[in-house]
PDB file of N, CA and C in Angstrom:
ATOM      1  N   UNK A   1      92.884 111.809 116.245  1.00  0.00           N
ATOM      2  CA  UNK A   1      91.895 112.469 117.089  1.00  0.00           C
ATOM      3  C   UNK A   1      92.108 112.028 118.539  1.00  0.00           C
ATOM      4  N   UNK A   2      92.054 112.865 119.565  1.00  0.00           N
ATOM      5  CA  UNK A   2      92.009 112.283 121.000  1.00  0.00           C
ATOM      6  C   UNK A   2      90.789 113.266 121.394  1.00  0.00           C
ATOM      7  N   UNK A   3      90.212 112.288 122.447  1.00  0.00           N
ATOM      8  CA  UNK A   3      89.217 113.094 123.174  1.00  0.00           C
ATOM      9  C   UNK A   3      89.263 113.890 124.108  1.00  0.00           C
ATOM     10  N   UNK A   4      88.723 115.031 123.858  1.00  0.00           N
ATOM     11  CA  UNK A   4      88.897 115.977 124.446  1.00  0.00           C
ATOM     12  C   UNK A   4      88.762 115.819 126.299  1.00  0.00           C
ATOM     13  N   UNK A   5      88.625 114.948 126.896  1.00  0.00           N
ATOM     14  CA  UNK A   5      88.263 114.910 128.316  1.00  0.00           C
ATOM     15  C   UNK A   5      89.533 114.548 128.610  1.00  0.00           C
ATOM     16  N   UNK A   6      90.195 113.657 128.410  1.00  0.00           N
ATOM     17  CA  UNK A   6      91.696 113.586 128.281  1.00  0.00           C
ATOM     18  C   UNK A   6      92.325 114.384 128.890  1.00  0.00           C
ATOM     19  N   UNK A   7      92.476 115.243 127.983  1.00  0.00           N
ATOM     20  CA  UNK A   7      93.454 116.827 127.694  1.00  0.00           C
ATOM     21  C   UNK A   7      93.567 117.330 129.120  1.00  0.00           C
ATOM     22  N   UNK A   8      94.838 117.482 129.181  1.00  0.00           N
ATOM     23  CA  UNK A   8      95.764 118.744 130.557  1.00  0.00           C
ATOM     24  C   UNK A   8      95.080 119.900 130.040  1.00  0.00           C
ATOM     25  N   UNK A   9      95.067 120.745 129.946  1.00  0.00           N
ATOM     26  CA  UNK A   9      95.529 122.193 130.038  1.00  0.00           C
ATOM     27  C   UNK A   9      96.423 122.845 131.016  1.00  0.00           C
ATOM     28  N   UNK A  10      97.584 123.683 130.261  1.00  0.00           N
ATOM     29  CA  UNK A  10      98.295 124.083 131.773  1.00  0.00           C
ATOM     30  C   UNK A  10      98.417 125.614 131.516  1.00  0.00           C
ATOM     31  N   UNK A  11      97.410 126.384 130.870  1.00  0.00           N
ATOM     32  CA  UNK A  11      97.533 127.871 130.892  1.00  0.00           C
ATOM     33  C   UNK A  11      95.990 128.146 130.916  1.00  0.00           C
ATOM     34  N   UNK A  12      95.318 129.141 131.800  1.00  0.00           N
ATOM     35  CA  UNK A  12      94.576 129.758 131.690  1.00  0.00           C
ATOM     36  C   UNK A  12      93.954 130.504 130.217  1.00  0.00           C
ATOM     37  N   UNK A  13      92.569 130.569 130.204  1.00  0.00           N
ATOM     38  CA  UNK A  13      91.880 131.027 128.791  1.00  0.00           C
ATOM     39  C   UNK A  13      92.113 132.587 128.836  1.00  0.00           C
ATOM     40  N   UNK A  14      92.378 132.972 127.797  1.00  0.00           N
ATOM     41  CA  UNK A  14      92.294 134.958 127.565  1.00  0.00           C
ATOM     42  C   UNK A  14      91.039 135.047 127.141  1.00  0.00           C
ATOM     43  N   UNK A  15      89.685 135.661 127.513  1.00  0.00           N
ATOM     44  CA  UNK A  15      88.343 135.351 127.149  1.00  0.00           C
ATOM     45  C   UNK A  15      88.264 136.063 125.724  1.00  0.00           C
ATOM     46  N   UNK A  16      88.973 137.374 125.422  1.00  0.00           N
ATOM     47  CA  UNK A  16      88.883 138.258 124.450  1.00  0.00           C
ATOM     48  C   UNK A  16      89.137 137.418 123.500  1.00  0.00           C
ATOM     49  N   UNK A  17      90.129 136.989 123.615  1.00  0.00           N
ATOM     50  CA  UNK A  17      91.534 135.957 122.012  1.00  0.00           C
ATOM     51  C   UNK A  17      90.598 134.501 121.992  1.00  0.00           C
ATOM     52  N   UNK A  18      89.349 134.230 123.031  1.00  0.00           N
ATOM     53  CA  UNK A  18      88.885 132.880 122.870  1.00  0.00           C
ATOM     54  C   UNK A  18      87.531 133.206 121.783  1.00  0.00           C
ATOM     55  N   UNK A  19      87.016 134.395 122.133  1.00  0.00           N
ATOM     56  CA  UNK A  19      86.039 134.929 121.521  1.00  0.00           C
ATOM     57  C   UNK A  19      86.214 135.025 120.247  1.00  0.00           C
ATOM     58  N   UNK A  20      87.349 136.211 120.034  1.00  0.00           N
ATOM     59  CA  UNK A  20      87.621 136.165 118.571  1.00  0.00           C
ATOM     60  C   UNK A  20      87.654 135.029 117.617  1.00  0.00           C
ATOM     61  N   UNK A  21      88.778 133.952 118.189  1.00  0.00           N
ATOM     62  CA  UNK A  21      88.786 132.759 117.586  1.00  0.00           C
ATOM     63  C   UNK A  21      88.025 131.873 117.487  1.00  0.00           C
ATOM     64  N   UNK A  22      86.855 131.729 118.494  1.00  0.00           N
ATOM     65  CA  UNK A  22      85.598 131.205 118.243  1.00  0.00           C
ATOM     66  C   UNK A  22      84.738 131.740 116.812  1.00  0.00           C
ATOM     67  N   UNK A  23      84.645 133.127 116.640  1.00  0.00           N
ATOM     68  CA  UNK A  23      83.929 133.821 115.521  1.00  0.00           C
ATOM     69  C   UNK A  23      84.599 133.319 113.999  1.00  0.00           C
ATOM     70  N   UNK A  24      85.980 133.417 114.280  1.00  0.00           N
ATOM     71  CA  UNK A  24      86.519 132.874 113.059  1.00  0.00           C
ATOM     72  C   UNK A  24      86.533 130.989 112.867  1.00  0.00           C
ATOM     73  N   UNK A  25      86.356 130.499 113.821  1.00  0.00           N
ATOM     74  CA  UNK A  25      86.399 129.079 113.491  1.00  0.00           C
ATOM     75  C   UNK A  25      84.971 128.818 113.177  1.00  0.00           C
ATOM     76  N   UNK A  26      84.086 129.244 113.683  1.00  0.00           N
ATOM     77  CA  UNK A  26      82.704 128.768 113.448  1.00  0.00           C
ATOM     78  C   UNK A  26      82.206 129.633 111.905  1.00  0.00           C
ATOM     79  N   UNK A  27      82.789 130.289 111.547  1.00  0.00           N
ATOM     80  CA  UNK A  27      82.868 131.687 110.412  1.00  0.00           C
ATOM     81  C   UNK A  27      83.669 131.116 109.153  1.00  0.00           C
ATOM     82  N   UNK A  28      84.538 129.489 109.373  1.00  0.00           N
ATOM     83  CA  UNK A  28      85.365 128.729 108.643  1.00  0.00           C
ATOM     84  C   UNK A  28      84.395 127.327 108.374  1.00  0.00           C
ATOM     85  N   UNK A  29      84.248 126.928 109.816  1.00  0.00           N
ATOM     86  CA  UNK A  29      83.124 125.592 109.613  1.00  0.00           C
ATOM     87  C   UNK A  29      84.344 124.670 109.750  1.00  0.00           C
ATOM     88  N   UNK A  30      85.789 124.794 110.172  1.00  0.00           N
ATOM     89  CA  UNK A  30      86.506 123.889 110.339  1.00  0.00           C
ATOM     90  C   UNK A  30      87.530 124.329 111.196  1.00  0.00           C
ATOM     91  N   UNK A  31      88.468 123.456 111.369  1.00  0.00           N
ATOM     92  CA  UNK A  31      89.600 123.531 112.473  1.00  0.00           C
ATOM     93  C   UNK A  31      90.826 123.454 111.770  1.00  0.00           C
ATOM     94  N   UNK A  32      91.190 124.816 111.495  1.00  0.00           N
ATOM     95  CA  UNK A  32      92.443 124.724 110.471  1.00  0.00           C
ATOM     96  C   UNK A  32      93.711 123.700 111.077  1.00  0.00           C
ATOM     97  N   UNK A  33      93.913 123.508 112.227  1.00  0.00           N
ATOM     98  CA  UNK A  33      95.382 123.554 112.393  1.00  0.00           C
ATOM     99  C   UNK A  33      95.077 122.196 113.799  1.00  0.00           C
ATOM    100  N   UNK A  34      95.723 121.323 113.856  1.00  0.00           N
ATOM    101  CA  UNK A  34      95.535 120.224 115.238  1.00  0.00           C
ATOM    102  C   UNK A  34      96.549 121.098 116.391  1.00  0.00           C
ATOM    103  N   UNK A  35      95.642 120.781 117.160  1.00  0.00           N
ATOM    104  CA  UNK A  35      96.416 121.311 118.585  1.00  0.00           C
ATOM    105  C   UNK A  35      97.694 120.148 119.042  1.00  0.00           C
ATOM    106  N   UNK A  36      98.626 120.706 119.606  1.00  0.00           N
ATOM    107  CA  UNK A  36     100.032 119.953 119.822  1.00  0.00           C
ATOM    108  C   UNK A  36      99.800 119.512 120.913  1.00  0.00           C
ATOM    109  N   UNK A  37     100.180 118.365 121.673  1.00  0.00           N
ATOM    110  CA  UNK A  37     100.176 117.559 123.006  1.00  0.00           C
ATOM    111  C   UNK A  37     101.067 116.419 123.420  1.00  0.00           C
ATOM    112  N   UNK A  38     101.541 116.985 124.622  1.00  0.00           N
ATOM    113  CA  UNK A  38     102.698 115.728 125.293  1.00  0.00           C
ATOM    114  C   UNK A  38     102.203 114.571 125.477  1.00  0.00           C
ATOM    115  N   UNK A  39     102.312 113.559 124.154  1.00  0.00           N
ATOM    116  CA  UNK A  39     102.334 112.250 124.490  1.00  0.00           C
ATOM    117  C   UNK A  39     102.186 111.273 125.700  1.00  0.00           C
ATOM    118  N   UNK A  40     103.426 111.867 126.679  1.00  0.00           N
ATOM    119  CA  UNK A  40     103.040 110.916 128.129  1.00  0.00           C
ATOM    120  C   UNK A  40     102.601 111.418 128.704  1.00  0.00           C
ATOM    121  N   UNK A  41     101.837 112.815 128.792  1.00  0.00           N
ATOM    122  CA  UNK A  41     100.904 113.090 130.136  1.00  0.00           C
ATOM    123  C   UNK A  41      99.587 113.728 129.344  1.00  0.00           C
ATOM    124  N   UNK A  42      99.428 113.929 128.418  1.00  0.00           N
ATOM    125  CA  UNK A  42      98.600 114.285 127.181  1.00  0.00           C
ATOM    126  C   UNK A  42      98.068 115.812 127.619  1.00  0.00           C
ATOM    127  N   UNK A  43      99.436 116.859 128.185  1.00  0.00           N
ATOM    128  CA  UNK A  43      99.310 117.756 128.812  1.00  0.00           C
ATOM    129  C   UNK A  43      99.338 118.916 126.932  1.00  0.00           C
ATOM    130  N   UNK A  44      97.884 119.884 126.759  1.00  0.00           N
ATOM    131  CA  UNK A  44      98.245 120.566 125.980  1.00  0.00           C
ATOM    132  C   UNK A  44      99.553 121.258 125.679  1.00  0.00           C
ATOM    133  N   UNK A  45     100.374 121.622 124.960  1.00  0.00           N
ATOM    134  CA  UNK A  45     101.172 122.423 124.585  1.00  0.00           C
ATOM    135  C   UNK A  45     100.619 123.806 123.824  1.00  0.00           C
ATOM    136  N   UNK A  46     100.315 123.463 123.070  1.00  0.00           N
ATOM    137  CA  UNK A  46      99.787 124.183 121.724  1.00  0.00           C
ATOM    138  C   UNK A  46      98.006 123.983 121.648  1.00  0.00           C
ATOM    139  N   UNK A  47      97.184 124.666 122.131  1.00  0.00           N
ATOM    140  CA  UNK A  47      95.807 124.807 121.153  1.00  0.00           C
ATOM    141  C   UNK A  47      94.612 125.043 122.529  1.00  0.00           C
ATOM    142  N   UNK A  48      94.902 125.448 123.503  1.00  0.00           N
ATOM    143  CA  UNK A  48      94.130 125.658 124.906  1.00  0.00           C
ATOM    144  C   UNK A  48      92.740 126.394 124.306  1.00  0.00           C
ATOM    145  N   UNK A  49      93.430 127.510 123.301  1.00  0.00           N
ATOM    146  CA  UNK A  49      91.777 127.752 123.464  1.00  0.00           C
ATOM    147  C   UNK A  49      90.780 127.164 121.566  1.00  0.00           C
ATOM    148  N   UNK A  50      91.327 127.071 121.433  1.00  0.00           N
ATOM    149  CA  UNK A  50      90.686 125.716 120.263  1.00  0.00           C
ATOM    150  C   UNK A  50      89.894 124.992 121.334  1.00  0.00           C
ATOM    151  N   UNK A  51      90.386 124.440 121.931  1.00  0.00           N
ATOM    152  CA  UNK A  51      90.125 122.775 123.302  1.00  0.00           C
ATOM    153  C   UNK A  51      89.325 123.388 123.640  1.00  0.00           C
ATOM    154  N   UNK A  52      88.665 124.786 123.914  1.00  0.00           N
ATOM    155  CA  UNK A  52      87.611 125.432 125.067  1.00  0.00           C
ATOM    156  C   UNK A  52      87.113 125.564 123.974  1.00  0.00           C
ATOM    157  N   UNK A  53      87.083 126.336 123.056  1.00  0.00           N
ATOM    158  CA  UNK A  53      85.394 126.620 121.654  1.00  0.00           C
ATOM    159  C   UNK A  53      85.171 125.289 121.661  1.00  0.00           C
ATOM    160  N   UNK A  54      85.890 123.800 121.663  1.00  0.00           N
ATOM    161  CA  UNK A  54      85.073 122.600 121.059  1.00  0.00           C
ATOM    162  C   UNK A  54      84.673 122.400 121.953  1.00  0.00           C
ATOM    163  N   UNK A  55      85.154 122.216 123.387  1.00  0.00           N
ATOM    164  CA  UNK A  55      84.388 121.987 124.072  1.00  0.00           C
ATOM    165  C   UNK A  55      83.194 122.520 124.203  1.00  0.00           C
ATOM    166  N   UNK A  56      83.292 123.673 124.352  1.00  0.00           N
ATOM    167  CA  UNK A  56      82.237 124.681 124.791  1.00  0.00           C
ATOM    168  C   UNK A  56      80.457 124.502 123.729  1.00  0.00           C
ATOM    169  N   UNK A  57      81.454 123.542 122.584  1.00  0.00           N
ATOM    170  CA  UNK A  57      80.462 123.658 121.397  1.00  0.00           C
ATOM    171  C   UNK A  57      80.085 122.254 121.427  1.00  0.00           C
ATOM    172  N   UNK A  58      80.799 121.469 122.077  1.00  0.00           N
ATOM    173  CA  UNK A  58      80.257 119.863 122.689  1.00  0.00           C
ATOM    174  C   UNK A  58      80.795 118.848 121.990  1.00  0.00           C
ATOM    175  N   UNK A  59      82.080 119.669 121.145  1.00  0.00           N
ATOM    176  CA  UNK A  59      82.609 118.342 120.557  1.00  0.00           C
ATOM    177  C   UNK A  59      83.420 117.404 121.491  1.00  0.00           C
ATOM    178  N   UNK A  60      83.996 116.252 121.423  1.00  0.00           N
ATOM    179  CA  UNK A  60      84.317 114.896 121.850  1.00  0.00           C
ATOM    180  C   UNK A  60      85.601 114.891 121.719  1.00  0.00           C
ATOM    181  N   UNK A  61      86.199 115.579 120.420  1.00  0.00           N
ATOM    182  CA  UNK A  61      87.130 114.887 119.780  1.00  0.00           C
ATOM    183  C   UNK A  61      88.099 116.031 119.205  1.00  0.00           C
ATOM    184  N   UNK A  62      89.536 116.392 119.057  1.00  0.00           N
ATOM    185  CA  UNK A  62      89.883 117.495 118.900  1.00  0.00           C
ATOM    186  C   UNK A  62      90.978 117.001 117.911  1.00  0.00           C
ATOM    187  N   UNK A  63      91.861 117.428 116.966  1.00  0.00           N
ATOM    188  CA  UNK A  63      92.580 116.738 115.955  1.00  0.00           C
ATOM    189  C   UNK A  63      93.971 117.222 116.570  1.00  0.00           C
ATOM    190  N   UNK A  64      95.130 116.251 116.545  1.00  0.00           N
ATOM    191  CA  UNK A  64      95.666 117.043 117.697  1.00  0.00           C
ATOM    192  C   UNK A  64      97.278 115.989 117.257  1.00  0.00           C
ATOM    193  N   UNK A  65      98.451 116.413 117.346  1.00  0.00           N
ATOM    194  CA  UNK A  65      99.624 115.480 117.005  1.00  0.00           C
ATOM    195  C   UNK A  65     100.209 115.498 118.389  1.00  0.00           C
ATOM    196  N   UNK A  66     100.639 114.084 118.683  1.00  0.00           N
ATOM    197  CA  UNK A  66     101.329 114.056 120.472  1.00  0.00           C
ATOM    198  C   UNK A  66     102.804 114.124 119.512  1.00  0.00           C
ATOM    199  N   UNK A  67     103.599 114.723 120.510  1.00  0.00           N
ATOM    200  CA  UNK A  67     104.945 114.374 120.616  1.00  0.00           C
ATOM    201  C   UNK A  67     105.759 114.506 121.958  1.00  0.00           C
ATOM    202  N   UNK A  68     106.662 113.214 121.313  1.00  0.00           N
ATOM    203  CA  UNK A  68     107.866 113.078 123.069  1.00  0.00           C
ATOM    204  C   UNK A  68     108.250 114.510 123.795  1.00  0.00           C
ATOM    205  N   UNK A  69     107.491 115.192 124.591  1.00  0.00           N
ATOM    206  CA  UNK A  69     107.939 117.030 124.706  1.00  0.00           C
ATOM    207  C   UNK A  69     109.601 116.752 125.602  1.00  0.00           C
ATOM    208  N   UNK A  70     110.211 115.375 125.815  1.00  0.00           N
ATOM    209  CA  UNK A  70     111.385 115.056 126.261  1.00  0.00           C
ATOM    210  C   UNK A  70     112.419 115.556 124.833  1.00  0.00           C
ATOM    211  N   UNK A  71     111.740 115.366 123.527  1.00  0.00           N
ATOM    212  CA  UNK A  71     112.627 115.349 122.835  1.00  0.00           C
ATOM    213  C   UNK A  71     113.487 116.834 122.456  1.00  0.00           C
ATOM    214  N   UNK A  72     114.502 116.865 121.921  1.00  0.00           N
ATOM    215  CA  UNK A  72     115.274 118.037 121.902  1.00  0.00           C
ATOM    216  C   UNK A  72     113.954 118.637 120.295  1.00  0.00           C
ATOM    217  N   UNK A  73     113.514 117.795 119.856  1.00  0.00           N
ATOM    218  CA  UNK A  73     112.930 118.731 118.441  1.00  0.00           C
ATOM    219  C   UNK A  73     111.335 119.840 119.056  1.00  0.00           C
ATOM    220  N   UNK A  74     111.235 119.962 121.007  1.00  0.00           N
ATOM    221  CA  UNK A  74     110.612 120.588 121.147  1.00  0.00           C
ATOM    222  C   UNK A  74     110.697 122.003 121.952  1.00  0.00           C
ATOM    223  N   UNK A  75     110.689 122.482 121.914  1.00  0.00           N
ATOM    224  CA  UNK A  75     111.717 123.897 122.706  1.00  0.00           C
ATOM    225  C   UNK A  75     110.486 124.484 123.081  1.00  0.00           C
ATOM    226  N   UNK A  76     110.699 125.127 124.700  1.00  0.00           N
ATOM    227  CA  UNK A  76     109.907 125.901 125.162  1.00  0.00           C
ATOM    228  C   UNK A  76     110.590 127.192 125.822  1.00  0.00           C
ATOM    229  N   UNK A  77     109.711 128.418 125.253  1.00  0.00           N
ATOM    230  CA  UNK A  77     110.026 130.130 126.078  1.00  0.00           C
ATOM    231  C   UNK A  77     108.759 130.673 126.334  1.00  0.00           C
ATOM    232  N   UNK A  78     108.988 131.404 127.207  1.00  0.00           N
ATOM    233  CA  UNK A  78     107.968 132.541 127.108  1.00  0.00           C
ATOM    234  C   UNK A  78     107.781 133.599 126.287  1.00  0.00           C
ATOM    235  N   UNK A  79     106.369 133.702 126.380  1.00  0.00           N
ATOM    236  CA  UNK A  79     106.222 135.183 125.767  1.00  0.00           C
ATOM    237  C   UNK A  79     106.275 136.200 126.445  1.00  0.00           C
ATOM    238  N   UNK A  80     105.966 136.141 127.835  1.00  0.00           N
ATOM    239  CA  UNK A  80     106.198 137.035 128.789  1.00  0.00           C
ATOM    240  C   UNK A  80     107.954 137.443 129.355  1.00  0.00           C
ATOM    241  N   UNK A  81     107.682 138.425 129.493  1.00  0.00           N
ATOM    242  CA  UNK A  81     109.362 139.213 130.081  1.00  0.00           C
ATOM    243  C   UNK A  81     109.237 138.919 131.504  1.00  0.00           C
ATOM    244  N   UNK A  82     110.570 138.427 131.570  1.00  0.00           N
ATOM    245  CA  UNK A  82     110.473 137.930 133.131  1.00  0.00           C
ATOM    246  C   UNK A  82     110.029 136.860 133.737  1.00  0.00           C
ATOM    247  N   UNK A  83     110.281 136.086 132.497  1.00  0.00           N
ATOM    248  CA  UNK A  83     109.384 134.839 133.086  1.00  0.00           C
ATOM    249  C   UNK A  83     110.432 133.321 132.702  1.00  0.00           C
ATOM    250  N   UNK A  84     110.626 132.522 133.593  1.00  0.00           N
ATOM    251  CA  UNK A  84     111.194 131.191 132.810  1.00  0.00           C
ATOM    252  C   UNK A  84     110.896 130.402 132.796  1.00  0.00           C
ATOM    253  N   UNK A  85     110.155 129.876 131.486  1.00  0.00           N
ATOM    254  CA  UNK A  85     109.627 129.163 131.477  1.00  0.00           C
ATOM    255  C   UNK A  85     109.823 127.304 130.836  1.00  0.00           C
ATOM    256  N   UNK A  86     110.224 126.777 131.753  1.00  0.00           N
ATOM    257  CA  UNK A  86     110.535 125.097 131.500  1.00  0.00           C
ATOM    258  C   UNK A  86     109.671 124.028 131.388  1.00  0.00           C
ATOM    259  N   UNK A  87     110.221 122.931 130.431  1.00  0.00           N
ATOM    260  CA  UNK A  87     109.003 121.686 130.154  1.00  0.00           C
ATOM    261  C   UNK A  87     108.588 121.085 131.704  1.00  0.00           C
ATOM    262  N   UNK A  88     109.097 121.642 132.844  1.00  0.00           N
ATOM    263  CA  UNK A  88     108.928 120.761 134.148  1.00  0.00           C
ATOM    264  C   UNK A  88     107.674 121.853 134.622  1.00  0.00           C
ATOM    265  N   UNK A  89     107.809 123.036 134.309  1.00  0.00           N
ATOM    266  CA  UNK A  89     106.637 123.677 135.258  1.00  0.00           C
ATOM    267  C   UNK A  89     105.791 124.297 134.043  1.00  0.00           C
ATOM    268  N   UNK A  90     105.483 123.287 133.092  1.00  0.00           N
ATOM    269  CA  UNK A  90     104.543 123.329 131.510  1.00  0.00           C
ATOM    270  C   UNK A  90     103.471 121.866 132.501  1.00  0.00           C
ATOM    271  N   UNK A  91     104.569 121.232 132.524  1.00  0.00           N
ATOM    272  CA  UNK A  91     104.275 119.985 133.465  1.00  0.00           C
ATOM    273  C   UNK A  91     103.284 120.016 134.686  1.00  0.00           C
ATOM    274  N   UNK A  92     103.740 120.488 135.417  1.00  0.00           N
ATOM    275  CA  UNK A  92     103.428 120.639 136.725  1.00  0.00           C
ATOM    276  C   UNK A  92     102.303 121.380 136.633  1.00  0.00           C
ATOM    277  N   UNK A  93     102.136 122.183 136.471  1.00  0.00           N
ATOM    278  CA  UNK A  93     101.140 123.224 135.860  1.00  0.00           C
ATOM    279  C   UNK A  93      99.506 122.552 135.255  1.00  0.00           C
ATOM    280  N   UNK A  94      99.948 121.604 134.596  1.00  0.00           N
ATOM    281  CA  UNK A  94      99.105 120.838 134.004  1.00  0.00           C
ATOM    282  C   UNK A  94      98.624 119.662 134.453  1.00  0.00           C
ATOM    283  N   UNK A  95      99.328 118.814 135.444  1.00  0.00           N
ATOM    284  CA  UNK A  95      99.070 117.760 136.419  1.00  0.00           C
ATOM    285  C   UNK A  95      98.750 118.039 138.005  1.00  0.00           C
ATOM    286  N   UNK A  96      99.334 119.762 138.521  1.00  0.00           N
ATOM    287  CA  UNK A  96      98.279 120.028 139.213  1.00  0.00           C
ATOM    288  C   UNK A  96      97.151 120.619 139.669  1.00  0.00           C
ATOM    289  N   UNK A  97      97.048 120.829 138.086  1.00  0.00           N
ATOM    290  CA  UNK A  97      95.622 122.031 138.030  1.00  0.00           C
ATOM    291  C   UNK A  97      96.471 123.687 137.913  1.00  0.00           C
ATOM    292  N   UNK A  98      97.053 123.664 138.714  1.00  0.00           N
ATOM    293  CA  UNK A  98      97.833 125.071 138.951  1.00  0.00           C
ATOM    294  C   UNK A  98      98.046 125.749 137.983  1.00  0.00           C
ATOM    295  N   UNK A  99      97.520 126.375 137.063  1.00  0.00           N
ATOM    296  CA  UNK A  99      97.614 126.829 135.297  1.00  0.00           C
ATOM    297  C   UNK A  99      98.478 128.140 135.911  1.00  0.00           C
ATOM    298  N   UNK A 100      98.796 128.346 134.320  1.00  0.00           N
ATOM    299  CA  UNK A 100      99.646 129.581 134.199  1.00  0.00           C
ATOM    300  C   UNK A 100      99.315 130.572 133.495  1.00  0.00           C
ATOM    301  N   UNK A 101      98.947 131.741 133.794  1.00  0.00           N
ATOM    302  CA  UNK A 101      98.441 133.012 133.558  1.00  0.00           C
ATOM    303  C   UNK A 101      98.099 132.149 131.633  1.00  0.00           C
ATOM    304  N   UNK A 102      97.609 132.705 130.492  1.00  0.00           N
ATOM    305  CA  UNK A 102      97.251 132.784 129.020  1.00  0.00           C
ATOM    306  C   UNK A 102      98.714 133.408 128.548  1.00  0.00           C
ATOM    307  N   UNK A 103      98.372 132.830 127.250  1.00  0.00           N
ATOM    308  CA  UNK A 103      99.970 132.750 126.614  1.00  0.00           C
ATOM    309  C   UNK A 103     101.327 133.266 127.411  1.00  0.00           C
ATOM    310  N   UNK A 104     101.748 131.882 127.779  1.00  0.00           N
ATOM    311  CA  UNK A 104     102.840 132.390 129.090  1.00  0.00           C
ATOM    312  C   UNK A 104     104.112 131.085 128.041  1.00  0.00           C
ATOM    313  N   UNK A 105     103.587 130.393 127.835  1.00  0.00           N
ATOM    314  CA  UNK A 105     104.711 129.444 127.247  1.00  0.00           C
ATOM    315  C   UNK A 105     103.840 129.577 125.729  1.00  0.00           C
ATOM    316  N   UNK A 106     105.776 129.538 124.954  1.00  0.00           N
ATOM    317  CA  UNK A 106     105.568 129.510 123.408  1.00  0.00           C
ATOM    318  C   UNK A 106     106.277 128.442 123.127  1.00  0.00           C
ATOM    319  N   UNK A 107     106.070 127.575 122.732  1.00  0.00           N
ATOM    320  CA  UNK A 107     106.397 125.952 122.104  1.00  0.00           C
ATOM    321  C   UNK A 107     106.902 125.870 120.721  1.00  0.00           C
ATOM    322  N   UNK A 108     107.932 125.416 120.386  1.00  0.00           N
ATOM    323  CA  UNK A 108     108.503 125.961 119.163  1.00  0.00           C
ATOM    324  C   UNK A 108     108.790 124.157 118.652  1.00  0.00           C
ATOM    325  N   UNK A 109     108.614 123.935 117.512  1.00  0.00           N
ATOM    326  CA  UNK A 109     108.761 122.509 117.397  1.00  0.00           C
ATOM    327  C   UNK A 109     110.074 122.544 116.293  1.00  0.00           C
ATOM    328  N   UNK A 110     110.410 121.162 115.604  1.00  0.00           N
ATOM    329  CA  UNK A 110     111.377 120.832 114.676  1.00  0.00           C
ATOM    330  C   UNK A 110     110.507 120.775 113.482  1.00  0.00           C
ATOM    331  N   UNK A 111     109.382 120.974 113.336  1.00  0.00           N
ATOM    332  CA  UNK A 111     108.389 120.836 112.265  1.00  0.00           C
ATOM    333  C   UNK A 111     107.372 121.156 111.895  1.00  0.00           C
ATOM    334  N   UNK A 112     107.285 121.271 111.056  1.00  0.00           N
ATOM    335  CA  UNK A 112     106.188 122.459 110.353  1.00  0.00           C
ATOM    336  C   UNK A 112     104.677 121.708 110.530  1.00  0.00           C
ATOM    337  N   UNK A 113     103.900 122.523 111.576  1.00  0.00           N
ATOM    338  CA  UNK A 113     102.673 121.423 111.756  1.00  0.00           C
ATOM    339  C   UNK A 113     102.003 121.582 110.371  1.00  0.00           C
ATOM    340  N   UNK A 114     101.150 120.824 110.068  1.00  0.00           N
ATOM    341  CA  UNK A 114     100.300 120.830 108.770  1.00  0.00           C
ATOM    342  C   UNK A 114      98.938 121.522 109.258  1.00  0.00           C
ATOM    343  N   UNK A 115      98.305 121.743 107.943  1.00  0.00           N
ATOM    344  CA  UNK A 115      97.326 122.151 107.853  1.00  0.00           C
ATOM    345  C   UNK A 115      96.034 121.230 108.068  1.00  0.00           C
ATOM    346  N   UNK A 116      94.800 120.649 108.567  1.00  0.00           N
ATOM    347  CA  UNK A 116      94.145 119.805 108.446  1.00  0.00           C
ATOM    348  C   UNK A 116      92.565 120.079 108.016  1.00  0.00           C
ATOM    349  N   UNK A 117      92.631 121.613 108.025  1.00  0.00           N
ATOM    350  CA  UNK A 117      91.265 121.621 107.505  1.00  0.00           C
ATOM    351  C   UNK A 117      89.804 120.515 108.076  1.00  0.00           C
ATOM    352  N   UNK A 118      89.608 120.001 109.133  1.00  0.00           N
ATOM    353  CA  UNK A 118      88.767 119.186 109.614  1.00  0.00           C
ATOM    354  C   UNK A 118      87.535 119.907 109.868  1.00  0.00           C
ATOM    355  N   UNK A 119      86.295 119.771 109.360  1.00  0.00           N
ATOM    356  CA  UNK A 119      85.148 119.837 109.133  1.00  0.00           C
ATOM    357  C   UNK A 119      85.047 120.272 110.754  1.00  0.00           C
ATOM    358  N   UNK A 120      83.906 120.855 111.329  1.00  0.00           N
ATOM    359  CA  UNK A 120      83.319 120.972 112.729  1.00  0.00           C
ATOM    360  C   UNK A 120      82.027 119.939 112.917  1.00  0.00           C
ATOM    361  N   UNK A 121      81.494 119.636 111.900  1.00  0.00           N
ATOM    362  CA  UNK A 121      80.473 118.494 111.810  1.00  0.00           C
ATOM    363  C   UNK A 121      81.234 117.341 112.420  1.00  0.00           C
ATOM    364  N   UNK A 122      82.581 117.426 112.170  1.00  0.00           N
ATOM    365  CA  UNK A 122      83.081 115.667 112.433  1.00  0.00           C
ATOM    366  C   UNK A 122      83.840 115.441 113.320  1.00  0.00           C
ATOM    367  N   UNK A 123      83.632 116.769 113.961  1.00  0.00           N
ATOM    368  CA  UNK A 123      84.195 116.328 115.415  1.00  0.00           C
ATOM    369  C   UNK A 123      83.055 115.902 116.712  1.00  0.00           C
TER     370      UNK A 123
END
């Protein structure tokens, strides 16, 4: 678990895709999946708008796996055409506030995240 005050974010929220996924997580009563995060700057990768419903819902605490984003087992592209997108301006993005438009980087790992099923009570 890391606390959510922590957390970078380095992409802007899509309000529509935050909504939806709010209806279905609170519609579950849990947090299927931990959001992904760079270890040394504890800049999100993976789970921006998860991080905004808990927040938004006052949790503390978000379930979440860091990894070295230096390491080769983490690969970053865009989803957008026309766009290039690198771990330095995932970075930058996130240490200076300066976010990047909603799903703009897709993070591809060496491993199959797990499932965690974590209660919303226990966060």
């Amino acid at each position: 678990m890391v606390p959510i005050a922590l957390l970078k974010p380095h992409e802007e929220i899509d309000e529509e895709h935050l909504h939806e996924l709010e209806k279905r997580i609170v519609s579950d009563g849990v947090l299927r999946y931990p959001i992904i995060v760079d270890l040394k700057t504890l800049t999100i990768l993976n789970g921006h708008h998860r991080v905004e419903i808990l927040k938004q819902m006052g949790k503390k605490y978000v379930p979440a796996i860091l990894v070295d984003y230096d390491s080769d087992c983490v690969k970053v592209y865009s989803w957008r055409e026309g766009w290039n997108v690198t771990k330095e301006l995932v970075r930058e993005a996130a240490l200076s506030g300066r976010k990047l438009p909603p799903r703009t980087s897709r993070h591809i790992l060496c491993f199959e995240v797990p499932r965690v099923d974590i209660p919303l009570d226990s966060l």
